[in-house]
C-alpha atoms as a PDB file:
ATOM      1  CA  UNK A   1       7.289  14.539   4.287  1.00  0.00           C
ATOM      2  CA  UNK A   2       3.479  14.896   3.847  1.00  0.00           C
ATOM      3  CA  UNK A   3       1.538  17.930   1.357  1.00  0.00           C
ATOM      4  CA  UNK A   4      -1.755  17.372   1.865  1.00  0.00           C
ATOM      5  CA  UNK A   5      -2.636  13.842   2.294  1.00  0.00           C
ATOM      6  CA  UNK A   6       0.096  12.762  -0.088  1.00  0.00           C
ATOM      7  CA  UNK A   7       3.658  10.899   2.118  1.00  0.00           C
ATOM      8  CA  UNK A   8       6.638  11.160   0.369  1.00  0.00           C
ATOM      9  CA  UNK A   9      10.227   9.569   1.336  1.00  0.00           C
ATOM     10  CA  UNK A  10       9.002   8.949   4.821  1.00  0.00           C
ATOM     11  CA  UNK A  11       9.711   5.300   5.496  1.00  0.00           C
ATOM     12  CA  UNK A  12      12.660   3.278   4.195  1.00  0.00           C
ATOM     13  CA  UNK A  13      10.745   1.214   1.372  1.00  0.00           C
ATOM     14  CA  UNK A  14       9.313   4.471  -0.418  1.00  0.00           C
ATOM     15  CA  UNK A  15      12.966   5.785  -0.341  1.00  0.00           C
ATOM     16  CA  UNK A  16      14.113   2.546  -1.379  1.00  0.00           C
ATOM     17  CA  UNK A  17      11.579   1.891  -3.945  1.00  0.00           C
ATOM     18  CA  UNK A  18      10.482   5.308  -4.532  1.00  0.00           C
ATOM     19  CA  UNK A  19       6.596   5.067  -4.324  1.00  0.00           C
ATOM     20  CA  UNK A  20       4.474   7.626  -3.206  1.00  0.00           C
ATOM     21  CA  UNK A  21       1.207   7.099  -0.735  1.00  0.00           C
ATOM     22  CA  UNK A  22      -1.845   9.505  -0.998  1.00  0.00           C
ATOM     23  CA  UNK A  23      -3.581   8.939   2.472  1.00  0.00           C
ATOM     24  CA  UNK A  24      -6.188  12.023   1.506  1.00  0.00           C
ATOM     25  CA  UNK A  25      -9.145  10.672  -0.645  1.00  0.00           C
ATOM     26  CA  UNK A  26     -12.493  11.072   0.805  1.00  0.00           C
ATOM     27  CA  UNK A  27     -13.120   7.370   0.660  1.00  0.00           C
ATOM     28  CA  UNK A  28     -10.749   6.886   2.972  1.00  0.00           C
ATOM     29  CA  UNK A  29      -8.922   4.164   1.348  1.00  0.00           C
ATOM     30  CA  UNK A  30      -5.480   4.658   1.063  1.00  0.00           C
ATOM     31  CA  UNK A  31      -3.579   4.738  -2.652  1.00  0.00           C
ATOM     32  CA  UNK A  32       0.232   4.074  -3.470  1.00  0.00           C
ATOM     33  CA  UNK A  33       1.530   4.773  -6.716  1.00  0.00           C
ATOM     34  CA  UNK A  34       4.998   4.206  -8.728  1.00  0.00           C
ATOM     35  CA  UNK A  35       6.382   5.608 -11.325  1.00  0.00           C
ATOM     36  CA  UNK A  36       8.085   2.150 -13.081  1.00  0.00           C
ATOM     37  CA  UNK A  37      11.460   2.123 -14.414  1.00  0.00           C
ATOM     38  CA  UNK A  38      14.093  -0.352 -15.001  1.00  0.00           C
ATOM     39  CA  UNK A  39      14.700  -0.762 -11.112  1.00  0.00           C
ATOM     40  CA  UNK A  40      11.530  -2.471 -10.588  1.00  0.00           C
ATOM     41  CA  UNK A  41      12.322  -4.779 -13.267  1.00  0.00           C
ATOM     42  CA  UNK A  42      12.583  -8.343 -13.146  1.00  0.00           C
ATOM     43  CA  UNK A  43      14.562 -10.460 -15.141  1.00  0.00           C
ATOM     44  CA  UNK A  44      11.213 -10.957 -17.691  1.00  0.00           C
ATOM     45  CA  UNK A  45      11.279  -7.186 -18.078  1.00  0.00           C
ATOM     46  CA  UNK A  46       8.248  -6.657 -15.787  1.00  0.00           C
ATOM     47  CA  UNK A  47       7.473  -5.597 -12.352  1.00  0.00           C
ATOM     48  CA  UNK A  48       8.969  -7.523  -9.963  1.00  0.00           C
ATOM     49  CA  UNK A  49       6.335  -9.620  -7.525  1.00  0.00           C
ATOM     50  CA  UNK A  50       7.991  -8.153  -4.458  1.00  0.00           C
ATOM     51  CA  UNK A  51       7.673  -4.553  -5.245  1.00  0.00           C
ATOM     52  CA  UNK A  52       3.828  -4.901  -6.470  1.00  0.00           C
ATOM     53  CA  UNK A  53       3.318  -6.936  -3.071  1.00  0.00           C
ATOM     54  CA  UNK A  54       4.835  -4.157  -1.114  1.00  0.00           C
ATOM     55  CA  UNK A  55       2.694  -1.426  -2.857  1.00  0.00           C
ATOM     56  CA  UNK A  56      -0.355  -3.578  -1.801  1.00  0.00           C
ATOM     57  CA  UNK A  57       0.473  -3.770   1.805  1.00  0.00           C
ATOM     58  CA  UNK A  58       1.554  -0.030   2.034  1.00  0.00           C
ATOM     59  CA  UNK A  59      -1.593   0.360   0.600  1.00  0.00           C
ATOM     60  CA  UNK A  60      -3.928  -1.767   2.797  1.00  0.00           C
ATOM     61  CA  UNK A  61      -1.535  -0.864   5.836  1.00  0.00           C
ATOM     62  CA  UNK A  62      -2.107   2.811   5.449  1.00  0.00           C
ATOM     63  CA  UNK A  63      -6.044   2.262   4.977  1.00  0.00           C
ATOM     64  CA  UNK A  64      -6.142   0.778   8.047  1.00  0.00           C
ATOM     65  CA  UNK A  65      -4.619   3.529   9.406  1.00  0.00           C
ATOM     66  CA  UNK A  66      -7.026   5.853   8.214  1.00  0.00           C
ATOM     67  CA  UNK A  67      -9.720   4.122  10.486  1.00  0.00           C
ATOM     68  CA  UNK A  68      -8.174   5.730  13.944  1.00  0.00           C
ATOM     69  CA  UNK A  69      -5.877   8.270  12.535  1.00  0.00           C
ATOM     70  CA  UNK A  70      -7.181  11.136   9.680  1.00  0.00           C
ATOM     71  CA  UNK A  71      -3.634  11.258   8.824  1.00  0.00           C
ATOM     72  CA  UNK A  72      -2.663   7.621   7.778  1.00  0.00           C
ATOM     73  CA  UNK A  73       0.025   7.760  10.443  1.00  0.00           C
ATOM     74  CA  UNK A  74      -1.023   5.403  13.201  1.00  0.00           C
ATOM     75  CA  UNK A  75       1.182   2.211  12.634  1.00  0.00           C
ATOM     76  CA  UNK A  76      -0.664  -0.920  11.548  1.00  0.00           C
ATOM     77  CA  UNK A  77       1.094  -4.488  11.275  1.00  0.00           C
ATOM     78  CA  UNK A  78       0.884  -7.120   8.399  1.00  0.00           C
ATOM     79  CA  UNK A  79      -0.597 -10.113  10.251  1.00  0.00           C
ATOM     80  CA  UNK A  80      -0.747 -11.930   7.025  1.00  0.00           C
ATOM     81  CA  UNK A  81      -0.495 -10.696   3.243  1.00  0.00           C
ATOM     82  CA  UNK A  82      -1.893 -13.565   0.251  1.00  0.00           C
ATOM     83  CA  UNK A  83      -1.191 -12.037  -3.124  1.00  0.00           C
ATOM     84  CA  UNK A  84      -2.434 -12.763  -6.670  1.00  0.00           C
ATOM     85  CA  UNK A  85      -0.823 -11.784  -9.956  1.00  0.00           C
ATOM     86  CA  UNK A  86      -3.059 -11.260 -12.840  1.00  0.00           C
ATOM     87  CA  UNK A  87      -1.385  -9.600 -15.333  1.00  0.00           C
ATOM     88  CA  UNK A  88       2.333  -7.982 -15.578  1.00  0.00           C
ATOM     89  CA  UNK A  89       3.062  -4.237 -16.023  1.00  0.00           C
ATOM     90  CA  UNK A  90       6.031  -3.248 -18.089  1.00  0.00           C
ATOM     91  CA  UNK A  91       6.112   0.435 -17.204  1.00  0.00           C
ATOM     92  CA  UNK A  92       4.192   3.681 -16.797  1.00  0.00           C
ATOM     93  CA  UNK A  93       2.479   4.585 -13.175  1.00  0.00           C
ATOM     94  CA  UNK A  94       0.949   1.725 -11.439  1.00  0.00           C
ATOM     95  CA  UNK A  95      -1.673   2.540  -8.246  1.00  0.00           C
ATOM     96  CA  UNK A  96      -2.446  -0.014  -5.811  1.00  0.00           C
ATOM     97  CA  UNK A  97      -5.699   0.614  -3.507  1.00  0.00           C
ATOM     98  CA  UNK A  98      -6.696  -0.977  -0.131  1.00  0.00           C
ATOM     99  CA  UNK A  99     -10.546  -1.072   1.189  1.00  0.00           C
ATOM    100  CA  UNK A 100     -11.753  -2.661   4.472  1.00  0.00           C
ATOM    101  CA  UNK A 101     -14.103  -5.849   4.093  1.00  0.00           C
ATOM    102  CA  UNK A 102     -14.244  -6.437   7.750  1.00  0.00           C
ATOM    103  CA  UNK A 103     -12.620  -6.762  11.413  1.00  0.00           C
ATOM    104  CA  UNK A 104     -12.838  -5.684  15.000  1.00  0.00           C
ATOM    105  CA  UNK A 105     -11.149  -3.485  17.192  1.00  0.00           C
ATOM    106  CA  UNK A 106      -7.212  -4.664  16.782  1.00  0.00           C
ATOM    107  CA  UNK A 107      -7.516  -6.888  13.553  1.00  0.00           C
ATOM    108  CA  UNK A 108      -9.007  -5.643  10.159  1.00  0.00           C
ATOM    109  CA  UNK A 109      -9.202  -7.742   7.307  1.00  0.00           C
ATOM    110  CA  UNK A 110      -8.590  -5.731   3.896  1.00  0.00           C
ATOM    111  CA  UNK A 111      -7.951  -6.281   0.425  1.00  0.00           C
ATOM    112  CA  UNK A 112      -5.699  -3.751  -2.301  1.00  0.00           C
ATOM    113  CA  UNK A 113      -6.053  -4.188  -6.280  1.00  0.00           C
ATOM    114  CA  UNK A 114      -3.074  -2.851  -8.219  1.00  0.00           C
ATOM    115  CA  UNK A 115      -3.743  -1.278 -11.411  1.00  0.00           C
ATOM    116  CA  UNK A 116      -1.639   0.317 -14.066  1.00  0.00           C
ATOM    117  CA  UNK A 117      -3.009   3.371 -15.938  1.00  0.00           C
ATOM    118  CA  UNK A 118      -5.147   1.874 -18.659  1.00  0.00           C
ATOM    119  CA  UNK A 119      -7.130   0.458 -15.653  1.00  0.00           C
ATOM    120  CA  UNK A 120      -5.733  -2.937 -16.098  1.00  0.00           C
ATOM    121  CA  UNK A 121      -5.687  -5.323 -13.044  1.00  0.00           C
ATOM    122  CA  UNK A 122      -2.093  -6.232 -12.405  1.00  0.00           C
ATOM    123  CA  UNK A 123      -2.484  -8.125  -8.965  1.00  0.00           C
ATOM    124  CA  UNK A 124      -4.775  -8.117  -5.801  1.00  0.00           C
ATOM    125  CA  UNK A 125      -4.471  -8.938  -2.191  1.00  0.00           C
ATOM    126  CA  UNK A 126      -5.709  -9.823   0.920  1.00  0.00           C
ATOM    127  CA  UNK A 127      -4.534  -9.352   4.389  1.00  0.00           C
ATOM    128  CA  UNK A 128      -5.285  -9.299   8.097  1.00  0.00           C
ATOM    129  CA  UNK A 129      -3.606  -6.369   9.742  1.00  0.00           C
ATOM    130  CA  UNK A 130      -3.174  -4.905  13.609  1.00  0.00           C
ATOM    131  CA  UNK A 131      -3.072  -1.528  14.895  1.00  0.00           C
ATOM    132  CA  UNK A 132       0.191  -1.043  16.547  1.00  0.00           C
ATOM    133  CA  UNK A 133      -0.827  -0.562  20.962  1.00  0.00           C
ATOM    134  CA  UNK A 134      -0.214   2.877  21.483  1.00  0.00           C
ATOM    135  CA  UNK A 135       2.505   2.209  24.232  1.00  0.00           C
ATOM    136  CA  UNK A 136       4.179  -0.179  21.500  1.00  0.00           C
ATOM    137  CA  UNK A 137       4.930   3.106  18.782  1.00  0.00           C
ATOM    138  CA  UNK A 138       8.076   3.904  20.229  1.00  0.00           C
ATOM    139  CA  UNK A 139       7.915   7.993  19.747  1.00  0.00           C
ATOM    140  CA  UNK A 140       4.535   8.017  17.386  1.00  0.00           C
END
């Protein structure tokens, strides 16, 4: 379900995990944000690797998507995904960003920061992602 620019329970992960992408800035970089709670949690009472990696490529996924599609929709694939954790987040609203640094026509290579809401870097990424061939969508 999508309210102007913002996607909401549309894919299994953000059901699953429960974050919430904003495909409608005017920089055209995409933004996914979660609310924390004890689900996220890892056994050290922080945010569990996995979910902050999957913000990141949601993130950097949907950018991509932004470059042929105004609506974030146009399926890209995760070629390749290198995260870095900084610093842990305990709770509160975290925001991960993507932004293009360069590519072609099928591959673009972008990076995502995650942040919390006191601006603090929790982890970054870098990735190499494809735009899905239009007779590979399968109904999109």
């Amino acid at each position: 379900m999508s309210d102007g620019g913002i996607i909401r329970d549309e894919t299994g992960p953000q059901r699953l995990i429960g974050y919430v992408l904003d495909v409608g800035q005017p920089d055209r970089c995409a933004r996914c944000w979660l609310d924390i709670d004890d689900r996220h949690l890892n056994r050290h009472g922080v945010l569990h690797g996995g979910i902050a990696s999957a913000l990141l490529d949601s993130a950097c996924g949907a950018t991509g998507s932004l470059t042929v599609d105004e609506t974030g929709r146009v399926p890209f694939l995760t070629i390749s995904l290198t995260t870095q954790f900084v610093a842990p987040a305990k709770g509160g609203r975290v925001t991960a960003v993507g932004r293009i640094t360069g590519g072609g026509r099928s591959l673009l290579f972008i990076e995502g920061h995650l942040t919390d809401e006191a601006g603090t870097l929790i982890a970054t990424a870098t990735g190499v992602f494809k735009k899905v061939p239009p007779h590979r969508r399968g109904g999109n």
